[in-house]
PDB file of N, CA and C in Angstrom:
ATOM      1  N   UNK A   1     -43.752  20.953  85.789  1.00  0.00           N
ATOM      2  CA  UNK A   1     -42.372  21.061  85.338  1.00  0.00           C
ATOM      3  C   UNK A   1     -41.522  20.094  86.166  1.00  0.00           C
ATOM      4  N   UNK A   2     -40.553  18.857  85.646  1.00  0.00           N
ATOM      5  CA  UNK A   2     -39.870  18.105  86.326  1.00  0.00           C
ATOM      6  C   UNK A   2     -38.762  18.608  85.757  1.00  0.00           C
ATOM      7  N   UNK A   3     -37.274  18.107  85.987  1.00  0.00           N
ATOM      8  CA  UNK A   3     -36.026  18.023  85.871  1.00  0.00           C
ATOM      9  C   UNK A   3     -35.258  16.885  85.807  1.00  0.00           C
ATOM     10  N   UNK A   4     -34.477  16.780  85.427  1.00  0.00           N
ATOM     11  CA  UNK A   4     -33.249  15.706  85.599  1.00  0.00           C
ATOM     12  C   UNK A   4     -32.150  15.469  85.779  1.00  0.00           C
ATOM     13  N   UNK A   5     -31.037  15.496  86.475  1.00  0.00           N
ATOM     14  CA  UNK A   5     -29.545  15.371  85.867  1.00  0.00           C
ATOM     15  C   UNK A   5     -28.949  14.691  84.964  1.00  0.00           C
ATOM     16  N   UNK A   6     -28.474  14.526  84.497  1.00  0.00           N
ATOM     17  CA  UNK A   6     -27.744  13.301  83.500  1.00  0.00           C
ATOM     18  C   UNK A   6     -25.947  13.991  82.897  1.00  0.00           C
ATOM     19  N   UNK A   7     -25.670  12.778  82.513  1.00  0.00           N
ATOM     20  CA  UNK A   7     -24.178  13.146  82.669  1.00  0.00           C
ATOM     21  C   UNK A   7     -23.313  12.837  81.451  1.00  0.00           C
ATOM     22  N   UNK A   8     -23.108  13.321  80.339  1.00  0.00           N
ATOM     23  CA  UNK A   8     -22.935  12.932  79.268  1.00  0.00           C
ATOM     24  C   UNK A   8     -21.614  11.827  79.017  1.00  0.00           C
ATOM     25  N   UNK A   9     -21.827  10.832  78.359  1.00  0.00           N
ATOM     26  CA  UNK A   9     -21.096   9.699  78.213  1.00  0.00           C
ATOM     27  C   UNK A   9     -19.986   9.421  77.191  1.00  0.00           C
ATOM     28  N   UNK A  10     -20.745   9.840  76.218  1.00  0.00           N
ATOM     29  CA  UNK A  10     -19.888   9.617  74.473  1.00  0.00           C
ATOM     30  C   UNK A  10     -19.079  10.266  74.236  1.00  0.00           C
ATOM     31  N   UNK A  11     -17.999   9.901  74.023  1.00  0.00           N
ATOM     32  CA  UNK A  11     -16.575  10.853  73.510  1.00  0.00           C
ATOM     33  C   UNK A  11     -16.453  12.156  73.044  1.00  0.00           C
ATOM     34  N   UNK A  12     -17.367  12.536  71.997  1.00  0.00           N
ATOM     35  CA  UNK A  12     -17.285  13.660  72.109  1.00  0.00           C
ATOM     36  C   UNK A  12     -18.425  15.093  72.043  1.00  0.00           C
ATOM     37  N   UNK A  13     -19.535  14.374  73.995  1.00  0.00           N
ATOM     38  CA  UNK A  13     -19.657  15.060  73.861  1.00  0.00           C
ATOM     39  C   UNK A  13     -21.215  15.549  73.221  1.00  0.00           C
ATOM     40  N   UNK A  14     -22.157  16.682  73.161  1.00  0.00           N
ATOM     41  CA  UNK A  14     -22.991  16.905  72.374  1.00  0.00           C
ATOM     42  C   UNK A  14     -22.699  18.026  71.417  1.00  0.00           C
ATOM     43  N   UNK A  15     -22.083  16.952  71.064  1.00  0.00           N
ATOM     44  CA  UNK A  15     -21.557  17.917  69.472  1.00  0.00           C
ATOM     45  C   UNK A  15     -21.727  17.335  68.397  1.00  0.00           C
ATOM     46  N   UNK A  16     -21.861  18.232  67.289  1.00  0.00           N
ATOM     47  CA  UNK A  16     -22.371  17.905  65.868  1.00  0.00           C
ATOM     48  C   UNK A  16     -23.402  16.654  65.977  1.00  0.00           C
ATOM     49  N   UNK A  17     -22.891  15.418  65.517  1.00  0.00           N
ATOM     50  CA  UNK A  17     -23.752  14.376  65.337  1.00  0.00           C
ATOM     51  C   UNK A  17     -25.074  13.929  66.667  1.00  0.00           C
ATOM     52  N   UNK A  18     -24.397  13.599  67.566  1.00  0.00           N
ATOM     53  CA  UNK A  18     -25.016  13.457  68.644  1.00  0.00           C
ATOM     54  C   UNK A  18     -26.179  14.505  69.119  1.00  0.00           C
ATOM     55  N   UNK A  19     -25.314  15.938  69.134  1.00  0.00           N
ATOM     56  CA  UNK A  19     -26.558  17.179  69.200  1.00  0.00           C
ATOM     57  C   UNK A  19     -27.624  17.003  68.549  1.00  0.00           C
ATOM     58  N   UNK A  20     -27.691  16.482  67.052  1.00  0.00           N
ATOM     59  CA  UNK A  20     -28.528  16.308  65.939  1.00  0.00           C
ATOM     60  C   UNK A  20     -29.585  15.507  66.430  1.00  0.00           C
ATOM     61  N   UNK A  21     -29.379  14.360  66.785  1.00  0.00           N
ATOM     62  CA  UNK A  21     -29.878  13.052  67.444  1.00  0.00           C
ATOM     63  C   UNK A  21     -30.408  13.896  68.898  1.00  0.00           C
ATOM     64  N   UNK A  22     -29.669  14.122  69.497  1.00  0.00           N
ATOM     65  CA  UNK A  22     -30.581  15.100  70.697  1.00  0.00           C
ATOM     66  C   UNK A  22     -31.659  16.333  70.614  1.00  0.00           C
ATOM     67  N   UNK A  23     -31.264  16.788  69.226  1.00  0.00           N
ATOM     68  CA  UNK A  23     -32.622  17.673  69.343  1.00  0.00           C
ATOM     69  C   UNK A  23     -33.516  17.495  68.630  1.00  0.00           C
ATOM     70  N   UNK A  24     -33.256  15.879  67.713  1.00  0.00           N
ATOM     71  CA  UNK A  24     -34.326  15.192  67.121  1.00  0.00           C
ATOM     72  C   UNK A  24     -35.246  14.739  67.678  1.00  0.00           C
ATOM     73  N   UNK A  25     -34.787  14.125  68.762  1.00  0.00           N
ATOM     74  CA  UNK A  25     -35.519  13.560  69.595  1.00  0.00           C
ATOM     75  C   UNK A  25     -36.029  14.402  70.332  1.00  0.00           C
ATOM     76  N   UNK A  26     -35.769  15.408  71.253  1.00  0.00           N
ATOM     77  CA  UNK A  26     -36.156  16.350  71.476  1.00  0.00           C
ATOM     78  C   UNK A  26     -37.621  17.240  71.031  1.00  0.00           C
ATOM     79  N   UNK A  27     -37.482  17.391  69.665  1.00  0.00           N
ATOM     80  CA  UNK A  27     -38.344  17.398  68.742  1.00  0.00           C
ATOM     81  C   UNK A  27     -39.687  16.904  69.005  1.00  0.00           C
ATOM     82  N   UNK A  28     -39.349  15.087  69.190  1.00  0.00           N
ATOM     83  CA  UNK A  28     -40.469  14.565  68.943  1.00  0.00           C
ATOM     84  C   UNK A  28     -41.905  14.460  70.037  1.00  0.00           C
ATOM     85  N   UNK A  29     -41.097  15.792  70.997  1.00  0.00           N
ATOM     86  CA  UNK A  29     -42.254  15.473  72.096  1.00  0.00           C
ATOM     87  C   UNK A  29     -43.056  17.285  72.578  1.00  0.00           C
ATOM     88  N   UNK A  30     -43.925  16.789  72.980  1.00  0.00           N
ATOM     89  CA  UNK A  30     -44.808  17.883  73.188  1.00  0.00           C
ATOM     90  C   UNK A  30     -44.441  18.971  73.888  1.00  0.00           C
ATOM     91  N   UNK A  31     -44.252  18.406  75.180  1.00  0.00           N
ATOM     92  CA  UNK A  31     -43.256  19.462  76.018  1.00  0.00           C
ATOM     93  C   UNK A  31     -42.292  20.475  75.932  1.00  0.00           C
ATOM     94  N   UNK A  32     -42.489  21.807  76.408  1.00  0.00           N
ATOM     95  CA  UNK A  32     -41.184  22.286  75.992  1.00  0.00           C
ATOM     96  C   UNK A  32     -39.987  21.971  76.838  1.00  0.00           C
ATOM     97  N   UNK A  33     -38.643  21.770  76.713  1.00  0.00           N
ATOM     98  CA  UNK A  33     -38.187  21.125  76.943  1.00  0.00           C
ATOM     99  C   UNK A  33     -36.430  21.902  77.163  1.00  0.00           C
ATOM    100  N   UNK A  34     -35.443  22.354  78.198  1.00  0.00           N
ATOM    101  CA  UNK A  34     -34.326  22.903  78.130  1.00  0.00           C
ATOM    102  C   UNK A  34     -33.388  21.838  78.696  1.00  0.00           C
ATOM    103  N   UNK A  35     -31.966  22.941  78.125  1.00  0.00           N
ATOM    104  CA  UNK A  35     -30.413  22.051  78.641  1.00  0.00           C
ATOM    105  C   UNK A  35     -30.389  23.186  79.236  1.00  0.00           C
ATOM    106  N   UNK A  36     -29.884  22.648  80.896  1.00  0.00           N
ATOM    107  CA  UNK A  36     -29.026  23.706  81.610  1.00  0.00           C
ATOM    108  C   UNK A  36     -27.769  23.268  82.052  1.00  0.00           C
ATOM    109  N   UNK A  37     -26.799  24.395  81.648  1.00  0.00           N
ATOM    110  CA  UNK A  37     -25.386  24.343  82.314  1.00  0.00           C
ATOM    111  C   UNK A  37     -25.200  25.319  83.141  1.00  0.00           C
ATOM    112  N   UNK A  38     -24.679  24.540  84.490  1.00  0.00           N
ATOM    113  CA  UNK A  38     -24.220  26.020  85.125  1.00  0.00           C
ATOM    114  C   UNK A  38     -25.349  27.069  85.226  1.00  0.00           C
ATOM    115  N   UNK A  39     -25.545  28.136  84.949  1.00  0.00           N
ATOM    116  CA  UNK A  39     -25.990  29.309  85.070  1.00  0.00           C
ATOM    117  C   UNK A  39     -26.626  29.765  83.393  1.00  0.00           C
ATOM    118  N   UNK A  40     -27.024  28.550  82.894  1.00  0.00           N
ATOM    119  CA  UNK A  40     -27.124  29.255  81.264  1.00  0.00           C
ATOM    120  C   UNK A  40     -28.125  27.478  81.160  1.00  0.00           C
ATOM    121  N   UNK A  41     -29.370  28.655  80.357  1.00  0.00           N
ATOM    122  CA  UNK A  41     -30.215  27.421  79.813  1.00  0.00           C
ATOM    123  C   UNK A  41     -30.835  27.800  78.582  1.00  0.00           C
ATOM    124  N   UNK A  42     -30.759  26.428  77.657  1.00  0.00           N
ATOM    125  CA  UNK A  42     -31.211  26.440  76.562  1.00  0.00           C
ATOM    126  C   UNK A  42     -32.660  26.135  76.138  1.00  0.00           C
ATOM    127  N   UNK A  43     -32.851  26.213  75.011  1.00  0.00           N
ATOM    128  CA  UNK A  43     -33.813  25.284  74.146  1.00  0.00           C
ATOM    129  C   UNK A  43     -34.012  24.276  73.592  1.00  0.00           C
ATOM    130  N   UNK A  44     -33.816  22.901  74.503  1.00  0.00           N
ATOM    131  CA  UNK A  44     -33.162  21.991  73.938  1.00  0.00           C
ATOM    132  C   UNK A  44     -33.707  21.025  72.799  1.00  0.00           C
ATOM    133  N   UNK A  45     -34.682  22.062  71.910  1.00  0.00           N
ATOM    134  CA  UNK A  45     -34.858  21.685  70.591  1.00  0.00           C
ATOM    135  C   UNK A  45     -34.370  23.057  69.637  1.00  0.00           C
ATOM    136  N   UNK A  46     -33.316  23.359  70.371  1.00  0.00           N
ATOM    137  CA  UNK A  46     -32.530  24.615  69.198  1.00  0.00           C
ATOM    138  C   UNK A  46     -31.096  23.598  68.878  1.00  0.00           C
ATOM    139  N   UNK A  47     -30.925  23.693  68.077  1.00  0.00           N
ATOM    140  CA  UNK A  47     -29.384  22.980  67.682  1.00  0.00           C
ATOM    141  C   UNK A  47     -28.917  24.182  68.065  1.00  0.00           C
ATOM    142  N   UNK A  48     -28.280  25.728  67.225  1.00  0.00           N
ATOM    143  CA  UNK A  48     -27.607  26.452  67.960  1.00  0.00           C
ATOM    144  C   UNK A  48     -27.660  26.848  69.670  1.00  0.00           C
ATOM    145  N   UNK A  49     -28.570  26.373  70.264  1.00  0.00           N
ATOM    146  CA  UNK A  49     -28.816  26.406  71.584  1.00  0.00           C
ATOM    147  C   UNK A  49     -27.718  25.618  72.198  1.00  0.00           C
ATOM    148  N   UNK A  50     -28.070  24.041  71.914  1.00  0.00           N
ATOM    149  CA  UNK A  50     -27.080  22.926  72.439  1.00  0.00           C
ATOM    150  C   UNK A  50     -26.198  23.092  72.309  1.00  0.00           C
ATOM    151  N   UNK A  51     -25.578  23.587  70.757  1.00  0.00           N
ATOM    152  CA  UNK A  51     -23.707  23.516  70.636  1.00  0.00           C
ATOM    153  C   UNK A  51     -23.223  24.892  71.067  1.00  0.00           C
ATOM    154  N   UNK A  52     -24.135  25.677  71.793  1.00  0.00           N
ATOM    155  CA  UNK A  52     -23.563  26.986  72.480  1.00  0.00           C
ATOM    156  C   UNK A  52     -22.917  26.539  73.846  1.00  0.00           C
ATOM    157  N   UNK A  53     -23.524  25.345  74.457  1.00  0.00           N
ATOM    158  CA  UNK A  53     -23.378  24.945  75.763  1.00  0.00           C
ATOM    159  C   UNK A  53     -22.628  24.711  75.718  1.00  0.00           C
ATOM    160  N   UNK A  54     -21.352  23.986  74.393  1.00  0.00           N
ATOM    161  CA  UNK A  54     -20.316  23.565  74.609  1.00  0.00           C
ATOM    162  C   UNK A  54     -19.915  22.231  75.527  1.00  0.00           C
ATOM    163  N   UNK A  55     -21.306  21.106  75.344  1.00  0.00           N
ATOM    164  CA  UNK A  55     -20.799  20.208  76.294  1.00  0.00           C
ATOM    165  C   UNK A  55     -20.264  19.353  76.074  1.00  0.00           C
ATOM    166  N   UNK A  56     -18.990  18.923  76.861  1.00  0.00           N
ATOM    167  CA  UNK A  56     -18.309  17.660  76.863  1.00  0.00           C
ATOM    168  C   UNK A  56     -18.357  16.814  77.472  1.00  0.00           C
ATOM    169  N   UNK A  57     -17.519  15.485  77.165  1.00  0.00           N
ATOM    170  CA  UNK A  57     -17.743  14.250  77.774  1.00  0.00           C
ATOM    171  C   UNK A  57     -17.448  15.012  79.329  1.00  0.00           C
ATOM    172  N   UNK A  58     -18.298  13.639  80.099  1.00  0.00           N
ATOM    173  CA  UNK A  58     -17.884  13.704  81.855  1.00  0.00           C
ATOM    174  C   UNK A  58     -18.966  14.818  82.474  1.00  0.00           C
ATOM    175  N   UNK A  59     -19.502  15.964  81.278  1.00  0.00           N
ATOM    176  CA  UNK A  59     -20.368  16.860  81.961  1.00  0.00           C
ATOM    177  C   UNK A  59     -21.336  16.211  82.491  1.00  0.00           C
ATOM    178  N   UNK A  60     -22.019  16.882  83.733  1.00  0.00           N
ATOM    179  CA  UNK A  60     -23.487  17.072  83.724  1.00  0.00           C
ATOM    180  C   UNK A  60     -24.297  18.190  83.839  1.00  0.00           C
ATOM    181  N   UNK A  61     -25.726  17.634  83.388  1.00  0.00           N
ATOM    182  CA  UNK A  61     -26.420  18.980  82.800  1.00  0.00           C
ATOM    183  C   UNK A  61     -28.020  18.681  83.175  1.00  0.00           C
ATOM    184  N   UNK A  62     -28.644  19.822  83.555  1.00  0.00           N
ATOM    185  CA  UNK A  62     -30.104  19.395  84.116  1.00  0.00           C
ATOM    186  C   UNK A  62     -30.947  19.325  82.185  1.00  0.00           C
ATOM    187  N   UNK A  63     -31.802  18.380  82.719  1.00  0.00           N
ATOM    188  CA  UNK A  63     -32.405  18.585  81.419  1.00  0.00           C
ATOM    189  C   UNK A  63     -34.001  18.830  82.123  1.00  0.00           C
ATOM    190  N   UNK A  64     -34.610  20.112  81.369  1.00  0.00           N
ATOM    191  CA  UNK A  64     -36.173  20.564  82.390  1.00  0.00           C
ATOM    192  C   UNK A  64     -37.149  20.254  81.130  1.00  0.00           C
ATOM    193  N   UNK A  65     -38.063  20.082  81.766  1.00  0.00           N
ATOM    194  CA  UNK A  65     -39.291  19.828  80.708  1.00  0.00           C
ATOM    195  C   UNK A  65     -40.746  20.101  81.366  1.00  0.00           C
ATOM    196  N   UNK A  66     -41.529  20.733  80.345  1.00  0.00           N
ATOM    197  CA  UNK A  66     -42.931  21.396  80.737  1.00  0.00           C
ATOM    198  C   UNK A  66     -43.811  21.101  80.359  1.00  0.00           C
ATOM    199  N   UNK A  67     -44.978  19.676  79.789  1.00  0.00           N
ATOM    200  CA  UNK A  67     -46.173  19.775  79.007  1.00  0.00           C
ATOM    201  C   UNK A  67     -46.711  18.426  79.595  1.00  0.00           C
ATOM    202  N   UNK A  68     -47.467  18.520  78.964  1.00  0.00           N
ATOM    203  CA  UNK A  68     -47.741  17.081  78.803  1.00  0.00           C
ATOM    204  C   UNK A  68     -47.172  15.910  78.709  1.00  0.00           C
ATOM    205  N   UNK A  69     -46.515  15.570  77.994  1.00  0.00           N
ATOM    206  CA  UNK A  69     -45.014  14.394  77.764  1.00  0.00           C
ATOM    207  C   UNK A  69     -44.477  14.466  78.407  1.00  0.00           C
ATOM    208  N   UNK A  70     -43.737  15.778  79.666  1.00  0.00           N
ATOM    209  CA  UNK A  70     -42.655  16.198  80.431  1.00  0.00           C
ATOM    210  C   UNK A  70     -41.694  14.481  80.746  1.00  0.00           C
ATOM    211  N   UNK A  71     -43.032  14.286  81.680  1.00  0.00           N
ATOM    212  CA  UNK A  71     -41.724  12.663  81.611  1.00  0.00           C
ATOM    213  C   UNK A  71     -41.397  11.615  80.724  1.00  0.00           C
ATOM    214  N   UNK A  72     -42.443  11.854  79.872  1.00  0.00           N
ATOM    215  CA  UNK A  72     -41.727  10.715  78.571  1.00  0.00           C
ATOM    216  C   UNK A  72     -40.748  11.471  77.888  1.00  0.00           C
ATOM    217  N   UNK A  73     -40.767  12.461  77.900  1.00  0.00           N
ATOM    218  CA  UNK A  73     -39.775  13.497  77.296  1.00  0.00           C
ATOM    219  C   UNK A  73     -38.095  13.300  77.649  1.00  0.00           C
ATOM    220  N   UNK A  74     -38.606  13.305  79.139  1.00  0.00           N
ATOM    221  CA  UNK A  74     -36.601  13.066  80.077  1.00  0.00           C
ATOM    222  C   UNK A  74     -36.878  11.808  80.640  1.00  0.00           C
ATOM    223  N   UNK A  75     -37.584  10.950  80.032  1.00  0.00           N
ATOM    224  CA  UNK A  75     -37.069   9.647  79.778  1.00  0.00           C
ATOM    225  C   UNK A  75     -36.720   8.772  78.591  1.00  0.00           C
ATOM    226  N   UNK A  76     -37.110   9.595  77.608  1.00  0.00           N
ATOM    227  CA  UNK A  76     -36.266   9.348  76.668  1.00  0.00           C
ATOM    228  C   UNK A  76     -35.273  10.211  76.056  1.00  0.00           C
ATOM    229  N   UNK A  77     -34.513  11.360  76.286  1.00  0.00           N
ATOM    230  CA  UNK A  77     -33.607  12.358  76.423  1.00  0.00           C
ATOM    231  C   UNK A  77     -32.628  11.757  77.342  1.00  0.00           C
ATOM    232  N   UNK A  78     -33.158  10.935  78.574  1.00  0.00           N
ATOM    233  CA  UNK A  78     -31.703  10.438  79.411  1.00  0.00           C
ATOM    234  C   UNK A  78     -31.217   9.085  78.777  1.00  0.00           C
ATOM    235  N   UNK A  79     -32.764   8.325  78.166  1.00  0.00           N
ATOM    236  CA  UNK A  79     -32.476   7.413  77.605  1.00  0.00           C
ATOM    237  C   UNK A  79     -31.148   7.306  76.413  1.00  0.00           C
ATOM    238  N   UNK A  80     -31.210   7.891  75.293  1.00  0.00           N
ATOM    239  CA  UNK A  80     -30.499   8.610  74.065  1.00  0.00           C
ATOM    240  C   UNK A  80     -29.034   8.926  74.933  1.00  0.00           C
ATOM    241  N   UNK A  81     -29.328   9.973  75.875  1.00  0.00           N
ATOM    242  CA  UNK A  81     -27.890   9.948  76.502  1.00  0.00           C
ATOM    243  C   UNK A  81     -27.375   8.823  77.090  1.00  0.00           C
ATOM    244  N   UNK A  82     -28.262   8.162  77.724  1.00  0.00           N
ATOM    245  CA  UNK A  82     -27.166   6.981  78.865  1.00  0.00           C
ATOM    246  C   UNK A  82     -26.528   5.922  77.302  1.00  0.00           C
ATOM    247  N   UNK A  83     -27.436   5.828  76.201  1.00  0.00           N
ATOM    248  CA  UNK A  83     -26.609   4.726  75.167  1.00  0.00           C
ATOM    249  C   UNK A  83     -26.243   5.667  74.594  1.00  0.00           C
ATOM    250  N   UNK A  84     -25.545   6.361  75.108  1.00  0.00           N
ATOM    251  CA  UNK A  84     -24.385   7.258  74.132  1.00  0.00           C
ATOM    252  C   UNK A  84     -24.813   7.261  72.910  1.00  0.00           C
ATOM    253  N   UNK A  85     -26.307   7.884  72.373  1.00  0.00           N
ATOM    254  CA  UNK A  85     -26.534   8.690  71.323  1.00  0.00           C
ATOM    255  C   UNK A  85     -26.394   7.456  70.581  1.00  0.00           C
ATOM    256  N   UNK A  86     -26.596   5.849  70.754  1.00  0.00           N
ATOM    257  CA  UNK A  86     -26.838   4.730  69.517  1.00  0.00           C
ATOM    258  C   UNK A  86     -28.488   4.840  69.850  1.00  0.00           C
ATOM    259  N   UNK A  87     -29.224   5.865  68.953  1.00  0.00           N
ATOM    260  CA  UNK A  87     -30.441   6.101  68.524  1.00  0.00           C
ATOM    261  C   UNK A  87     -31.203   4.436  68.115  1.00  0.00           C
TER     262      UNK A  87
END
């Protein structure tokens, strides 16, 4: 199990569109894979998971991952985030 920080960039945020694109990608890897805020962690291949977190620009948020892929996983999850979600 590794971790990451990362710090969200894009205006507004992982919401609607961007979330989509984050738990697509998300998706595409073996590992299971969470968003943590604060004291609260998700599934970060649940869409209602992500837009529960409520995150906005300027946040940061650990992103954890468990399998096989773990690091291709939150390296391409920070990837997607650092270009502000241009997939």
């Amino acid at each position: 199990m590794i971790s990451r920080d990362v710090t969200i960039q894009n205006n507004v945020g992982l919401h609607a569109r961007p979330a989509t694109f984050f738990i697509q990608k998300a998706n595409s890897y073996k590992a299971s894979i969470w968003v943590e805020k604060e004291d609260r962690r998700v599934n970060a291949k649940s869409l209602l998971g992500v837009l529960s977190l409520g995150i906005v620009k300027g946040m940061t948020v650990t992103l954890i991952a468990d399998g096989v892929d773990e690091a291709a996983a939150l390296d391409g999850l920070s990837e997607l985030i650092a270009t502000g979600f241009e997939d």
